[in-house]
Protein backbone atom coordinates (compact mmCIF):
# COMPACT_ATOMS: atom_id res chain seq x y z
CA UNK A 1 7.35 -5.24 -22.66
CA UNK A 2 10.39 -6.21 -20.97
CA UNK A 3 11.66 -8.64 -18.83
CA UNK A 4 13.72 -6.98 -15.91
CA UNK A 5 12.60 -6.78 -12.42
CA UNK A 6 13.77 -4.27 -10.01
CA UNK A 7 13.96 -6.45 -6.54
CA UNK A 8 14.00 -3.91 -3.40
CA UNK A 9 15.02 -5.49 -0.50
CA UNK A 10 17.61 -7.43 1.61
CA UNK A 11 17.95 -10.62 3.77
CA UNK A 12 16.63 -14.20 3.21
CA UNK A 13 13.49 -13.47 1.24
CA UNK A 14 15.16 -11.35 -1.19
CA UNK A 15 18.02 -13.47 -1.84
CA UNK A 16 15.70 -16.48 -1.98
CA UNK A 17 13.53 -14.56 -4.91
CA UNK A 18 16.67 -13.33 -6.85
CA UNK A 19 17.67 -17.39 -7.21
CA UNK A 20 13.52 -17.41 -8.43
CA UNK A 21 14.12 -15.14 -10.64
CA UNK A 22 17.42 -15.10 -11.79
CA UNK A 23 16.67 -18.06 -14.79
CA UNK A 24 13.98 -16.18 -16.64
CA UNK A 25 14.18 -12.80 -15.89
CA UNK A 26 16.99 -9.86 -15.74
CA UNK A 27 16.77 -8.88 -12.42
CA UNK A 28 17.82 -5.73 -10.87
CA UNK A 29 18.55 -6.09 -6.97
CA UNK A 30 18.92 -3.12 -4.52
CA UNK A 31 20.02 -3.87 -1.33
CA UNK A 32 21.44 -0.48 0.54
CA UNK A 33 20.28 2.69 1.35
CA UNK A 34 17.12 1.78 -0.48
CA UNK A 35 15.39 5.13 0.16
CA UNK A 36 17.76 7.23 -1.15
CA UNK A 37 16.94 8.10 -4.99
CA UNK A 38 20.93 7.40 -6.18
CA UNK A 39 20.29 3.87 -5.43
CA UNK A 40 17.98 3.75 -7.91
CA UNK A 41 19.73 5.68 -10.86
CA UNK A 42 20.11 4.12 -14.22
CA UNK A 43 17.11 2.30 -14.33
CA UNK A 44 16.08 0.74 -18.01
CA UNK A 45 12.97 2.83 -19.42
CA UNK A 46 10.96 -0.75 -18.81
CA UNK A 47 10.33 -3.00 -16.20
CA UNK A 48 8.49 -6.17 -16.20
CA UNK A 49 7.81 -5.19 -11.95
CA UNK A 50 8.53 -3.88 -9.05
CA UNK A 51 8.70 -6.16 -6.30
CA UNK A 52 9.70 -4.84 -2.52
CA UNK A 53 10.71 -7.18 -0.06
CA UNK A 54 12.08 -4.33 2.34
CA UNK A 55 11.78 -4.14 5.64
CA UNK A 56 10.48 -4.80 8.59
CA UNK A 57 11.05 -1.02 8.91
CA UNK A 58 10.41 1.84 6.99
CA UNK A 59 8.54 0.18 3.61
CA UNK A 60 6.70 3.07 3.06
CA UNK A 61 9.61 5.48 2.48
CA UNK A 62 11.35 2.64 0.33
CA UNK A 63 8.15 2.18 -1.71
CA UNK A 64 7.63 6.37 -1.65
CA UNK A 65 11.62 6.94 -3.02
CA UNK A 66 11.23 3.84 -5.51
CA UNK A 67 7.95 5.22 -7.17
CA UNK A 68 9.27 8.83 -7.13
CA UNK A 69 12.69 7.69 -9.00
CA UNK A 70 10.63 6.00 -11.52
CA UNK A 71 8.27 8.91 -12.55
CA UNK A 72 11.28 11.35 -12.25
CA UNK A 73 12.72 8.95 -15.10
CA UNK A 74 9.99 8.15 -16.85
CA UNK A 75 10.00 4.29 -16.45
CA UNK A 76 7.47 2.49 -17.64
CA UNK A 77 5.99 -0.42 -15.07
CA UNK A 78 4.16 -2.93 -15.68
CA UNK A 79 3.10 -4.47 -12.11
CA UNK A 80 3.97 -3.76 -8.48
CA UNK A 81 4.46 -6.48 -6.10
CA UNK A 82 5.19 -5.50 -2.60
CA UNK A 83 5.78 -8.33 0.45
CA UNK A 84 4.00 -7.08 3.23
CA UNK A 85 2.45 -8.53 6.78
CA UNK A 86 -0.52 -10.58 7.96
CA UNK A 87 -1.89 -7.84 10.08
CA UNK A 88 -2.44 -4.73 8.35
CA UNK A 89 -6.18 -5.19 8.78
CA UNK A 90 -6.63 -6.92 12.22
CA UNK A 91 -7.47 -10.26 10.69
CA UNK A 92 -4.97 -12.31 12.20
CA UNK A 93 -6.33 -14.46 14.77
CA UNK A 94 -4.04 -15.30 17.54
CA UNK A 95 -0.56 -13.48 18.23
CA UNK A 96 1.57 -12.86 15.40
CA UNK A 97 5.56 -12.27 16.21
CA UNK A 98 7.43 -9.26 13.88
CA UNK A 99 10.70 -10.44 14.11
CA UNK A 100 13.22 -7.27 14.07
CA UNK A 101 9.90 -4.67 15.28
CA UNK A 102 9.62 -2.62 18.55
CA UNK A 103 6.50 -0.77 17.66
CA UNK A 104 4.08 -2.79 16.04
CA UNK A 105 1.21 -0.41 15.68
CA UNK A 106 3.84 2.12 13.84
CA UNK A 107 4.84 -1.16 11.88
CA UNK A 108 1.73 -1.74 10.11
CA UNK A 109 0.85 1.99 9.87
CA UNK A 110 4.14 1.70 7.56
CA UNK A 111 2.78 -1.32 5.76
CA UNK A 112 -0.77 0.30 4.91
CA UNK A 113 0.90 3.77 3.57
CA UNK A 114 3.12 1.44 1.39
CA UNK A 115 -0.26 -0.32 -0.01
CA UNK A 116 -1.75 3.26 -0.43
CA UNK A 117 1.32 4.23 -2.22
CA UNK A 118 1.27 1.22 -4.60
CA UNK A 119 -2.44 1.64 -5.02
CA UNK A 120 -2.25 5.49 -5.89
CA UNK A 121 0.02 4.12 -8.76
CA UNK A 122 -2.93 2.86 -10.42
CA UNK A 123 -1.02 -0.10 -11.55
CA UNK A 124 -1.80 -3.74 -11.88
CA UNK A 125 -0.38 -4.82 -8.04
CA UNK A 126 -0.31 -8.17 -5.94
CA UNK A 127 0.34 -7.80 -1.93
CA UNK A 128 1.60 -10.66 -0.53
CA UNK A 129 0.46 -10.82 3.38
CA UNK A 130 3.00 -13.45 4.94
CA UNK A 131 2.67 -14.87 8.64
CA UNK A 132 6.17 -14.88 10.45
CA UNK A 133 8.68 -15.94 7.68
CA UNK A 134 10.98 -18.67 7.75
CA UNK A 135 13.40 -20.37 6.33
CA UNK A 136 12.12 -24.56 5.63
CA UNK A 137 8.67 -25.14 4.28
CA UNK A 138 6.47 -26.88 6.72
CA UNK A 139 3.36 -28.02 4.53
CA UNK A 140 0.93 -26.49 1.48
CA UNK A 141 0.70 -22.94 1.52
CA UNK A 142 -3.38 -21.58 2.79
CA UNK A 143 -4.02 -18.46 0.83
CA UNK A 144 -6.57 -15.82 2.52
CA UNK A 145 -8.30 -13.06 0.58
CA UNK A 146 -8.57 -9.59 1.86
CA UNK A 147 -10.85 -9.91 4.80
CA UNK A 148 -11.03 -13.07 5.89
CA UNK A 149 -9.98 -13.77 9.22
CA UNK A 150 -5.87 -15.52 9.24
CA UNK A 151 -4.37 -17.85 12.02
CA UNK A 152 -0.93 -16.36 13.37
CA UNK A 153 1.38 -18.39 11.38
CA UNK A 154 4.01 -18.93 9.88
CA UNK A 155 5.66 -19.44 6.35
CA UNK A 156 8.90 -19.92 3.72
CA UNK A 157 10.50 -17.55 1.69
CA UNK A 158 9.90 -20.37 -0.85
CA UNK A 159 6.39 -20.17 -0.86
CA UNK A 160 6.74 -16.46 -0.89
CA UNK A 161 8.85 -16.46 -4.01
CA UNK A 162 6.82 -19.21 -5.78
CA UNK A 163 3.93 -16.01 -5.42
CA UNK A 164 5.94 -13.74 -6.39
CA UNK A 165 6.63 -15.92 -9.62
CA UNK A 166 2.58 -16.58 -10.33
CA UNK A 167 2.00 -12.73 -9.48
CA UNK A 168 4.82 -11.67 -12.82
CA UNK A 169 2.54 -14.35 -15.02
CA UNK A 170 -0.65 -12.34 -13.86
CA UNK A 171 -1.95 -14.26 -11.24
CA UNK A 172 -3.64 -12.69 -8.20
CA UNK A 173 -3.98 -9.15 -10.05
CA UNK A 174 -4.92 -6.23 -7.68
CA UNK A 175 -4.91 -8.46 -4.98
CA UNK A 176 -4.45 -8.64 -1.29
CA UNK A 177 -3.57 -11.84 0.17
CA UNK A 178 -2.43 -13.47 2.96
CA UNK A 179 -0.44 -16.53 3.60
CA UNK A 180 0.49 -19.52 5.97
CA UNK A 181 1.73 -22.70 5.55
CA UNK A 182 1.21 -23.61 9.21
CA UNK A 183 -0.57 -22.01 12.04
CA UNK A 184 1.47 -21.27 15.48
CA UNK A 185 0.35 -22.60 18.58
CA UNK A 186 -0.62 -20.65 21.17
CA UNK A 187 2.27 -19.53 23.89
């Protein structure tokens, strides 16, 4: 197919998975205004993915204007990727912090219409359910499937990009998982 990306997001983690990225692959960032459908005009009729790292607000009207841009042009996708939350599901034990959210139930309302919206697609898809991000690694990343109960933790944006990486070779396809490298302590 084709090797460019089209990266959604801003901050740390998107940054952190452009520098990924950047060796292999032609990747496309979009940082601003990201649900308005002129920042996404131009795209190349092929892309390799789609992975969001938007948010903590509002990733369901990113993930709603990105898809609707690229059936309006016709672009061919291979695989969605979309960096979500431990939490969608109620399976973090513990308290989880959502740095940068004031309504947490709205939060992860967003986060599951984004999944739908990716699912509805009917595309290959990998959802990457990260504890509280942060910036060093603290030990081996623990990987949860969809369902299984998750300590409030916390994790890198390296680890997240290194599963970003293994989701574009094909690993974890159509799934849901979550991830800590260490589990927070009890306040």
């Amino acid at each position: 197919m084709t090797d460019s990306i089209l990266v959604v997001g801003n901050g740390p983690l998107t940054t952190d998975v452009k520098h990924q990225l950047d060796a292999t692959n032609h990747v496309i960032i979009k940082q601003e205004q990201l649900t308005e459908a002129d920042t996404y005009a131009q795209l190349p009729p092929q892309l390799a993915a789609v992975v969001v790292t938007a948010g903590p607000n509002d990733v369901d009207l990113v993930v709603e204007a990105v898809d609707a841009v690229l059936q309006r042009q016709r672009v061919m996708v291979q695989r969605w990727i979309l960096v979500s939350a431990a939490g969608i599901d109620g399976e973090v034990q513990g308290s989880l912090k959502y740095p940068g959210v004031t309504n947490v139930a709205e939060y992860l309302r967003e986060q599951r219409y984004a999944i739908k919206l990716i699912d509805e697609t009917e595309l290959p898809y990998l959802i990457i359910r990260p504890g509280r991000l942060v910036a060093e690694k603290q030990s081996p990343a623990q990987l949860f499937n969809e369902g299984e109960s998750v300590p409030a933790g916390v994790v890198s944006y390296e680890t997240i990009s290194n599963l970003i990486k293994a989701g574009l070779q094909g690993k974890y396809q159509n799934q849901s998982i979550a991830v800590i490298e260490t589990a927070e302590e009890e306040e």
